[in-house]
PDB file of N, CA and C in Angstrom:
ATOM      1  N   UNK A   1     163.606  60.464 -15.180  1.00  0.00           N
ATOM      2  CA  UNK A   1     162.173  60.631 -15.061  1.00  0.00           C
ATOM      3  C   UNK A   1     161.490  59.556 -15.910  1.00  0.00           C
ATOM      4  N   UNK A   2     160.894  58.684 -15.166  1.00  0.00           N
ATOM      5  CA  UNK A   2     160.020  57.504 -16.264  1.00  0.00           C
ATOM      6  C   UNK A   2     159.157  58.737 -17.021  1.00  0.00           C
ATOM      7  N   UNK A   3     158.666  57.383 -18.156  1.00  0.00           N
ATOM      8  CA  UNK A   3     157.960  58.028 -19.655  1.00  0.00           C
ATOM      9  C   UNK A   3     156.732  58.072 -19.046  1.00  0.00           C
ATOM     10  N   UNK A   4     155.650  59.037 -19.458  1.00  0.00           N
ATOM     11  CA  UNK A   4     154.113  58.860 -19.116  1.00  0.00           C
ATOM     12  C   UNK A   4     154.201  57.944 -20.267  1.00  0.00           C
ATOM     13  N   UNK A   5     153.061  56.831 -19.836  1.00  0.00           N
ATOM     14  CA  UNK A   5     152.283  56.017 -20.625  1.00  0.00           C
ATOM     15  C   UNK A   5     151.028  56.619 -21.394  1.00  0.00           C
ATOM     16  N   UNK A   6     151.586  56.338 -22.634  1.00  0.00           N
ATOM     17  CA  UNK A   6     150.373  57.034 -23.721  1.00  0.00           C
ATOM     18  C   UNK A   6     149.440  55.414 -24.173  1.00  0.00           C
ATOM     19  N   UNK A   7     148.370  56.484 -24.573  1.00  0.00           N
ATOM     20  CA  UNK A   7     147.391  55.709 -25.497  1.00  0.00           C
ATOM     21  C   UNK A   7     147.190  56.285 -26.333  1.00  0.00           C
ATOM     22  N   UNK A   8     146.791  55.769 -28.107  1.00  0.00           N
ATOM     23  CA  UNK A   8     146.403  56.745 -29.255  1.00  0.00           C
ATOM     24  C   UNK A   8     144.803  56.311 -28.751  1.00  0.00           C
ATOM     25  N   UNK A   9     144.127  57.650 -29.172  1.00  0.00           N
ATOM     26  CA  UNK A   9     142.918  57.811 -28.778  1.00  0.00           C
ATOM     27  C   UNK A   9     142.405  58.482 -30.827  1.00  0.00           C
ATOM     28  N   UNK A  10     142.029  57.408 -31.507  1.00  0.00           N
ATOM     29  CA  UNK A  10     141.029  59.082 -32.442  1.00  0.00           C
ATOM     30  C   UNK A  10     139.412  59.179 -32.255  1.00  0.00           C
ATOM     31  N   UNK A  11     139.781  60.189 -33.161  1.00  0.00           N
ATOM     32  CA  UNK A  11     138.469  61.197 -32.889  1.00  0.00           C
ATOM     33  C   UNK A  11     138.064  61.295 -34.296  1.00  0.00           C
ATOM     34  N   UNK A  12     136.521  61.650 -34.511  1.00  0.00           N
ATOM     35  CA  UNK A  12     136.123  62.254 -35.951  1.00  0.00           C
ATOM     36  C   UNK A  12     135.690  63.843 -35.583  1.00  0.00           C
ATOM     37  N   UNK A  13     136.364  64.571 -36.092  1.00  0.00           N
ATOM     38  CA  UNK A  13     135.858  66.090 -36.474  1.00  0.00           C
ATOM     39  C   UNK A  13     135.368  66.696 -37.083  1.00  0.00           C
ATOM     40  N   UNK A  14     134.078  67.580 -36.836  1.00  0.00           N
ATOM     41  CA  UNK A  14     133.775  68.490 -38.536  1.00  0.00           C
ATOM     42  C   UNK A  14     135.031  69.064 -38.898  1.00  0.00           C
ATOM     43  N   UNK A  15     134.847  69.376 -40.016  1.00  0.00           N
ATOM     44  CA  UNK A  15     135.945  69.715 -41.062  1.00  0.00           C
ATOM     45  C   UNK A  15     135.650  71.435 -40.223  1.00  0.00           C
ATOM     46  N   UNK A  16     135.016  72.176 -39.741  1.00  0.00           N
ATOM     47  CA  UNK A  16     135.641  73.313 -39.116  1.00  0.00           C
ATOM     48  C   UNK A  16     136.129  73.028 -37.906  1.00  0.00           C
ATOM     49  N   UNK A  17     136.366  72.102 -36.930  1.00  0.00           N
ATOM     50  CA  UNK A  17     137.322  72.172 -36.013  1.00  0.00           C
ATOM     51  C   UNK A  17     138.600  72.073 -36.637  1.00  0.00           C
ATOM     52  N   UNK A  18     138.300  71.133 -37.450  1.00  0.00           N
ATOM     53  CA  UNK A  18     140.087  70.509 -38.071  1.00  0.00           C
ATOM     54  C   UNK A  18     140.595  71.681 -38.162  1.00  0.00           C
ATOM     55  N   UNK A  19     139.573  72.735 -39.623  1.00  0.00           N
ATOM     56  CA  UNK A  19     140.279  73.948 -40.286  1.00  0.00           C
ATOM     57  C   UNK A  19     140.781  74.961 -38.757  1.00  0.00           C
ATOM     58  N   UNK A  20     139.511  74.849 -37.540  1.00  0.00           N
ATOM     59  CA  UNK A  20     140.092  75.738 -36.800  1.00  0.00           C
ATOM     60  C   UNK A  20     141.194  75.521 -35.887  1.00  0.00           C
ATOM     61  N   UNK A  21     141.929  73.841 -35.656  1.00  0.00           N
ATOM     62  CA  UNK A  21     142.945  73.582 -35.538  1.00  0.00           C
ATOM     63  C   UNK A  21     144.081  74.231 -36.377  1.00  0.00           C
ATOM     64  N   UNK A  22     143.582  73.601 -37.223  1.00  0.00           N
ATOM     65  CA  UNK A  22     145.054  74.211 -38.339  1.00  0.00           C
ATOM     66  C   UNK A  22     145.248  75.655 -38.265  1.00  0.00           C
ATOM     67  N   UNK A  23     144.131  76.633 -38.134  1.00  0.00           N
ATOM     68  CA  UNK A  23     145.032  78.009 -38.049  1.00  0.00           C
ATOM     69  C   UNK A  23     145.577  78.369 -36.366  1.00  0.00           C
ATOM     70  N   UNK A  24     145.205  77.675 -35.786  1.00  0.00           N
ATOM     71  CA  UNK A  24     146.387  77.571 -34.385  1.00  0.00           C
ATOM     72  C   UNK A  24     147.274  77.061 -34.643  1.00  0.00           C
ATOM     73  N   UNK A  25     147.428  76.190 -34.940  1.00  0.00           N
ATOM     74  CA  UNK A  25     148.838  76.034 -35.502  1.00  0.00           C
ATOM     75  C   UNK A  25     149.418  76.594 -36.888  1.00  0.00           C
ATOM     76  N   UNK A  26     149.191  77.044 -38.070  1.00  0.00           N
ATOM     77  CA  UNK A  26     149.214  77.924 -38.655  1.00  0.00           C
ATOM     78  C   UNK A  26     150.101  79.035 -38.045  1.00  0.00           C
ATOM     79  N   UNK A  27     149.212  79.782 -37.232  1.00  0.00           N
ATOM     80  CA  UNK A  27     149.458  80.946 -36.463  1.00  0.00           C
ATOM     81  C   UNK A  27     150.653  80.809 -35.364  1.00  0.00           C
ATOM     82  N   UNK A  28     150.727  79.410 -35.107  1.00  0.00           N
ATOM     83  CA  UNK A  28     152.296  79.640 -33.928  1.00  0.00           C
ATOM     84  C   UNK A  28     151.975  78.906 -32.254  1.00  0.00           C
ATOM     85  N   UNK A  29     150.637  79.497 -32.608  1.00  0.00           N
ATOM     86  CA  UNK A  29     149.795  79.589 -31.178  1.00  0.00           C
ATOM     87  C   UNK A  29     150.350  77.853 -30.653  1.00  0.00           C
ATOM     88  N   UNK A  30     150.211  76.676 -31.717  1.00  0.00           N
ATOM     89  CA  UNK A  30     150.253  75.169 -30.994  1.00  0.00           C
ATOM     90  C   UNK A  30     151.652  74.628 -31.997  1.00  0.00           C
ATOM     91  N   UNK A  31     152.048  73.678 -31.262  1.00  0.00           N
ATOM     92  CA  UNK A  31     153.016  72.869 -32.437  1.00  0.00           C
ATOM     93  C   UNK A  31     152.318  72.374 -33.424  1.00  0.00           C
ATOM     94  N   UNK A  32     151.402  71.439 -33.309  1.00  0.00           N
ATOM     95  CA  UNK A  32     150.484  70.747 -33.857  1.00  0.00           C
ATOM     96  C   UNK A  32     149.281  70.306 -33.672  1.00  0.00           C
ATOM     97  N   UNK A  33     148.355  69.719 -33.972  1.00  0.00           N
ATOM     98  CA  UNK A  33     146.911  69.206 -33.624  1.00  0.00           C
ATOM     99  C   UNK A  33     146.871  69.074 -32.345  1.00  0.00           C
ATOM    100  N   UNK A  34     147.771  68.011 -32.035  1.00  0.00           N
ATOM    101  CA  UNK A  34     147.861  66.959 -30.775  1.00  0.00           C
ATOM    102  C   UNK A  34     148.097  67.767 -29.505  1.00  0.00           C
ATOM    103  N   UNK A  35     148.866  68.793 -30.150  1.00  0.00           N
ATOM    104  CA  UNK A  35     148.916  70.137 -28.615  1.00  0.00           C
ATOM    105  C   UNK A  35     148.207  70.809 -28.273  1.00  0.00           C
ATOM    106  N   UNK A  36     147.134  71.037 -29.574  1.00  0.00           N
ATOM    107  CA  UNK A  36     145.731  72.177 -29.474  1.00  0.00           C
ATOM    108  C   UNK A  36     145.000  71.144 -28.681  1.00  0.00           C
ATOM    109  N   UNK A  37     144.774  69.860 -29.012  1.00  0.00           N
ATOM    110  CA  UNK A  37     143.785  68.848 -28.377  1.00  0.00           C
ATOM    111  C   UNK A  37     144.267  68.585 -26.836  1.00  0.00           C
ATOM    112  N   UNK A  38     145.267  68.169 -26.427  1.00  0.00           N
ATOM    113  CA  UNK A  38     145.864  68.665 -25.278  1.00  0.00           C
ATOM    114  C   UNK A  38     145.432  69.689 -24.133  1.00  0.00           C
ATOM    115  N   UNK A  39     145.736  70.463 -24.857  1.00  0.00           N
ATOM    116  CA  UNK A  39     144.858  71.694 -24.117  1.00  0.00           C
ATOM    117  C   UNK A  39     144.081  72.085 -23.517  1.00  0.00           C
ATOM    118  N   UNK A  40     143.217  71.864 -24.591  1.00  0.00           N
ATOM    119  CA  UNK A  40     141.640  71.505 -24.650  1.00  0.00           C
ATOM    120  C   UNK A  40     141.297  70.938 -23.484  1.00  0.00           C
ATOM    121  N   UNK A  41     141.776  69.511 -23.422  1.00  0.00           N
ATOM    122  CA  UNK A  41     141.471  68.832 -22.888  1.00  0.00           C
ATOM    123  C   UNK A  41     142.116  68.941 -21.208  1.00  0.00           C
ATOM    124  N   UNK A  42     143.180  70.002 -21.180  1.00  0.00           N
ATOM    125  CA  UNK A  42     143.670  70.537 -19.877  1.00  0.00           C
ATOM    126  C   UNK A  42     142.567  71.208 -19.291  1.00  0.00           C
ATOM    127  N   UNK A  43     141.850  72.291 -20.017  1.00  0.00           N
ATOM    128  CA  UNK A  43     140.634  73.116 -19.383  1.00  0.00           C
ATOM    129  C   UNK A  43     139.734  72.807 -19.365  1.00  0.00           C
ATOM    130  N   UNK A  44     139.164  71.454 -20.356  1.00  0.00           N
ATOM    131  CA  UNK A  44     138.259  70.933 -19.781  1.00  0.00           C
ATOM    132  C   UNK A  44     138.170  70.322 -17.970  1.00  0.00           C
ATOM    133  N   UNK A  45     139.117  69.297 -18.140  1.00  0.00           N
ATOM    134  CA  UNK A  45     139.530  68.601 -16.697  1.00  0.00           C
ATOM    135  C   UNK A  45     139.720  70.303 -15.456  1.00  0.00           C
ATOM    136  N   UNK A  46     140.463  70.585 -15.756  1.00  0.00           N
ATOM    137  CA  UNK A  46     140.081  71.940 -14.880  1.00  0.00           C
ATOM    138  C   UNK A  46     138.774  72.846 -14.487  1.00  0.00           C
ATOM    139  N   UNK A  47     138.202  72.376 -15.591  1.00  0.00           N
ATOM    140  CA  UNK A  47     137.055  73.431 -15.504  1.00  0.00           C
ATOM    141  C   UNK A  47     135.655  72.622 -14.701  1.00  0.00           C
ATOM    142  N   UNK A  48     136.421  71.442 -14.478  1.00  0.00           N
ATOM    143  CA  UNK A  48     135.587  70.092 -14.008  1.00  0.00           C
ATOM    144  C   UNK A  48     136.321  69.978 -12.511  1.00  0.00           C
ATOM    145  N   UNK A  49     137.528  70.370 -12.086  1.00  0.00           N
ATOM    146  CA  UNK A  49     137.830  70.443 -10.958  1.00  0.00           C
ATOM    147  C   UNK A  49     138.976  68.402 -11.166  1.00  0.00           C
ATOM    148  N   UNK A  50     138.879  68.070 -11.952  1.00  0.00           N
ATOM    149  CA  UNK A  50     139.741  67.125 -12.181  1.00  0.00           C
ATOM    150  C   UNK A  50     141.101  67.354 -12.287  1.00  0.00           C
ATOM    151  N   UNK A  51     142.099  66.873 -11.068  1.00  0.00           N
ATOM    152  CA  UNK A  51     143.150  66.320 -11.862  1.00  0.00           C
ATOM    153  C   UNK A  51     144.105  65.331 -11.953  1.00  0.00           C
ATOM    154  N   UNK A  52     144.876  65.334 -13.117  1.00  0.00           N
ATOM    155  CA  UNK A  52     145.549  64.451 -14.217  1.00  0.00           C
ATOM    156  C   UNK A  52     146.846  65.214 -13.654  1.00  0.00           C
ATOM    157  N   UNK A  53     147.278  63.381 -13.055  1.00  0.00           N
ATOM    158  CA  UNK A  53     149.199  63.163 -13.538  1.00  0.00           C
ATOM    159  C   UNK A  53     149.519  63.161 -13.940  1.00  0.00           C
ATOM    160  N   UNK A  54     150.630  63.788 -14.781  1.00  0.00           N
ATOM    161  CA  UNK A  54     151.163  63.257 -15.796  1.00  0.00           C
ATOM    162  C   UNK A  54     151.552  64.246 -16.730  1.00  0.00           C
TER     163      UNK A  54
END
């Protein structure tokens, strides 16, 4: 299976998204940041009727 092609993308956050990242992951719920943001960004594109290969 070829690799998806990534890009690093950052971002600036208030310090309560970060904190409310961290207790998702904290809690189990994500591996890390990058999976909560992921996500996110799955239901956004869904909720927009977009989709992403990959």
């Amino acid at each position: 299976m070829p690799k998806t092609e990534r890009e690093r993308v950052s971002v600036t956050l208030t310090i309560q998204y970060v904190e409310a990242l961290d207790d998702l992951v904290k809690r189990g719920i994500y591996l890390d940041r990058g999976a909560a943001i992921r996500a996110s960004l799955r239901l956004i594109f869904a909720t927009h009727n977009l989709e992403i290969m990959g």
